[in-house]
Each structure stands twice: as structure tokens, then as C-alpha cells.
N, C-alpha and C. Protein backbone atom coordinates (compact mmCIF):
# COMPACT_ATOMS: atom_id res chain seq x y z
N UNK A 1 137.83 98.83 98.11
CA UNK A 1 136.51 98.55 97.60
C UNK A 1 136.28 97.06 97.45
N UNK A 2 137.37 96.43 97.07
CA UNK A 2 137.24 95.00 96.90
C UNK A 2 136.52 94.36 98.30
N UNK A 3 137.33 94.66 99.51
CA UNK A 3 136.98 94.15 100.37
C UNK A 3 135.29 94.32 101.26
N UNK A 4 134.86 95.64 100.94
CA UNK A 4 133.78 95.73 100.97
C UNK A 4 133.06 94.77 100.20
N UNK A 5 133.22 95.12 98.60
CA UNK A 5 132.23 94.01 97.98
C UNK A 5 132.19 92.82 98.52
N UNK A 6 132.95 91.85 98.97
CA UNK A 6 133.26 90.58 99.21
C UNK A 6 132.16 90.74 100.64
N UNK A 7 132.29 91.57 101.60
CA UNK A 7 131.18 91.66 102.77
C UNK A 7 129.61 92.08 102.65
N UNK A 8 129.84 92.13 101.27
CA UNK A 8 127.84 93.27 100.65
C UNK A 8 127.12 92.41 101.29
N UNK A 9 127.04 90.74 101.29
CA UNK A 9 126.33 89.73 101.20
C UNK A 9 125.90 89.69 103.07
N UNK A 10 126.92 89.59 103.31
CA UNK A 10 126.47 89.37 105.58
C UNK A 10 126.26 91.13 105.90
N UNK A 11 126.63 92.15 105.23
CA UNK A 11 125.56 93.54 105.56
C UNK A 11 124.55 93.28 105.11
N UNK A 12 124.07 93.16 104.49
CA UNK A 12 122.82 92.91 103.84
C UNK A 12 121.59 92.19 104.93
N UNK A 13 122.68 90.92 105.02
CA UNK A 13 121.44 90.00 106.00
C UNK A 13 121.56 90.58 107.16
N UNK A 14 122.51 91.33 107.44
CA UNK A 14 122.33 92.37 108.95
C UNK A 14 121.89 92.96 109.38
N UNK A 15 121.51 94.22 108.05
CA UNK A 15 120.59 95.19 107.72
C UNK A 15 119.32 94.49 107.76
N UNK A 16 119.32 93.29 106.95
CA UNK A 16 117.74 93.29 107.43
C UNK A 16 116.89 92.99 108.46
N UNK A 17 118.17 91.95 109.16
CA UNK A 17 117.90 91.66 110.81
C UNK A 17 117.34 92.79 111.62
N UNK A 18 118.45 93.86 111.31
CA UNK A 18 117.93 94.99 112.14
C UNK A 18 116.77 95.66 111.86
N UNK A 19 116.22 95.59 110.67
CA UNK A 19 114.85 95.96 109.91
C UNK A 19 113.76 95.46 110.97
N UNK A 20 113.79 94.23 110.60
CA UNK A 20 112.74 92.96 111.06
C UNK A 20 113.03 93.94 112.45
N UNK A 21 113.97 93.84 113.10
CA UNK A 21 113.82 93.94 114.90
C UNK A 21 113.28 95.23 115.11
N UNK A 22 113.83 96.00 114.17
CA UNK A 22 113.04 97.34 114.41
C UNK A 22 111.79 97.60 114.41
N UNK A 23 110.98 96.71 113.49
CA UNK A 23 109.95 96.62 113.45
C UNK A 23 108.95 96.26 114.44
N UNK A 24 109.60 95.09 115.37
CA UNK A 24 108.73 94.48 116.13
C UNK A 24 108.41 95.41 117.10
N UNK A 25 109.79 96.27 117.26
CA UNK A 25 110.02 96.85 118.77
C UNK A 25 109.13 98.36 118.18
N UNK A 26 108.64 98.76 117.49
CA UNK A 26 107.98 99.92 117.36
C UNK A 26 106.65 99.61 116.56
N UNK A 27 106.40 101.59 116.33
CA UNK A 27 104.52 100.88 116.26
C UNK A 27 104.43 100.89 114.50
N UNK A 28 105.44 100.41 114.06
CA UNK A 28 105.51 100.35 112.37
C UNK A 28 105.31 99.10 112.17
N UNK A 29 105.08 98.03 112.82
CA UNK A 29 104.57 96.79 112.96
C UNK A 29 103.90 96.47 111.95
N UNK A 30 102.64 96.99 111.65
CA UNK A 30 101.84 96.99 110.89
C UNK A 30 102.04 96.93 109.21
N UNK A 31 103.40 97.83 109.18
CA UNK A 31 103.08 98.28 107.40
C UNK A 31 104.18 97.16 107.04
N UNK A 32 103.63 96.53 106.01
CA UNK A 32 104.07 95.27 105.11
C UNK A 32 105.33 96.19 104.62
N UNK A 33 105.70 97.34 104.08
CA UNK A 33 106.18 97.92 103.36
C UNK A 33 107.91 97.46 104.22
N UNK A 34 107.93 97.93 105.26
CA UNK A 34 109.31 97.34 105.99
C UNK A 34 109.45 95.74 106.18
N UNK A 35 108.67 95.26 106.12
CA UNK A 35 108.71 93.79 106.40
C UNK A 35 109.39 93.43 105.26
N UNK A 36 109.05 93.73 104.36
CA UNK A 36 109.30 93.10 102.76
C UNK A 36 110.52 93.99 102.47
N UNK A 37 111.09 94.98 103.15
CA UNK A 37 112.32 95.88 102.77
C UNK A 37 112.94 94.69 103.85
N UNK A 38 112.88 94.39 105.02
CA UNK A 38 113.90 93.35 105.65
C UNK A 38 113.76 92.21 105.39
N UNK A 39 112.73 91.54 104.50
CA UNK A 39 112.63 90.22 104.02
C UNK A 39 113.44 89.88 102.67
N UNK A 40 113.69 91.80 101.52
CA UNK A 40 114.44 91.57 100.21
C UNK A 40 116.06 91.69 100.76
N UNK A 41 116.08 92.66 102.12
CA UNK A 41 117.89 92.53 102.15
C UNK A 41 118.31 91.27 102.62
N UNK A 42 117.36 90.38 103.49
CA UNK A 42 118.43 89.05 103.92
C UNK A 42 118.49 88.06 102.82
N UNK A 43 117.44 87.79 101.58
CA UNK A 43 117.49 87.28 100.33
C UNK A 43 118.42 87.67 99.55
N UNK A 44 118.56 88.91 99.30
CA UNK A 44 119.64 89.28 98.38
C UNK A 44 121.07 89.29 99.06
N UNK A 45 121.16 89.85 100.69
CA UNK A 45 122.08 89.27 101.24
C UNK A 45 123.09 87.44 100.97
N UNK A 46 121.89 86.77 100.68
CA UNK A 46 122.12 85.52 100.82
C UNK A 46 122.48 85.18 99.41
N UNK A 47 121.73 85.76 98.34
CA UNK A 47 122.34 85.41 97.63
C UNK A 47 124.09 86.25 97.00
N UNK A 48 124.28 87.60 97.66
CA UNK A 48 125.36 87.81 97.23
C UNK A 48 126.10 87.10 98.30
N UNK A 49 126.22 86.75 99.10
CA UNK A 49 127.17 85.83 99.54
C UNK A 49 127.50 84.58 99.01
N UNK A 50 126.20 83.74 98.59
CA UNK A 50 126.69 82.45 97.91
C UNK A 50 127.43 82.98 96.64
N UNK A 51 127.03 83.82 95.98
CA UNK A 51 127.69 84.51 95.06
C UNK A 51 129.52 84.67 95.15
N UNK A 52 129.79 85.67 96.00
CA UNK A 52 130.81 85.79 95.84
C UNK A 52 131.58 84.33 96.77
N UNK A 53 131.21 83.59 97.91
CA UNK A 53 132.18 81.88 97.95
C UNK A 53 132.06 81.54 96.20
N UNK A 54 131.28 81.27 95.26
CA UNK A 54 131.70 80.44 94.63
C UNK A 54 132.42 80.97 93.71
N UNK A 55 132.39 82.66 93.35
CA UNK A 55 133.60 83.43 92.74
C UNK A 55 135.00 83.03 93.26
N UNK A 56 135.09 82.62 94.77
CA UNK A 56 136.23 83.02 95.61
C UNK A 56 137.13 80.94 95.60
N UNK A 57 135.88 80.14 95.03
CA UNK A 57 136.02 78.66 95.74
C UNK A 57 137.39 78.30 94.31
N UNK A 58 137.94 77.49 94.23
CA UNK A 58 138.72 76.85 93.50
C UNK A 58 138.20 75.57 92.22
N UNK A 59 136.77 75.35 92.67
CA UNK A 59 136.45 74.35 92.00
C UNK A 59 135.15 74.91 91.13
């Protein structure tokens, strides 16, 4: 489990990559509702990653 947690942060921004792309490539284009579901996972992505480097940093 540890090692998962430590990766939550780059799934996250992955998941939402694939959101966003999914989006473009189909006819869901339109609804804000996915945009903003792949715009909150690469944010929160980003921040659990800075998160856990500075859990992980020495200083």
C-alpha cells in the first residue's frame, strides 16, 4: 500500500490526461462536467506529488 500511495500523485495526472483526451476524441466535448473532472485530477495529482517529494526530501 505504501508504494501505491507514494504513485497517487502521477495516476492522478494520468487519469486526467486520459480524461481531457477522451474528451476531445468523442462527442462529450461539450459538457464542462468532464473537463473539470480532468482539470481536478491533474491539480490534485500535482499536488499529491509535491506532497509526498517533500514528505520523502531530507531537508
Amino acid at each position: 500500500m505504501k508504494k501505491f500511495g507514494k504513485n497517487i500523485g502521477l495516476i492522478l495526472i494520468i487519469l486526467g490526461a486520459l480524461v481531457l483526451i477522451a474528451t476531445r476524441f468523442s462527442t462529450f466535448s461539450a459538457s464542462n462536467n468532464l473537463l473539470l473532472t480532468g482539470l481536478f485530477c491533474i491539480v490534485a495529482g500535482i499536488w499529491f506529488h509535491i506532497r509526498s517529494i517533500k514528505r520523502d526530501s531530507l531537508y
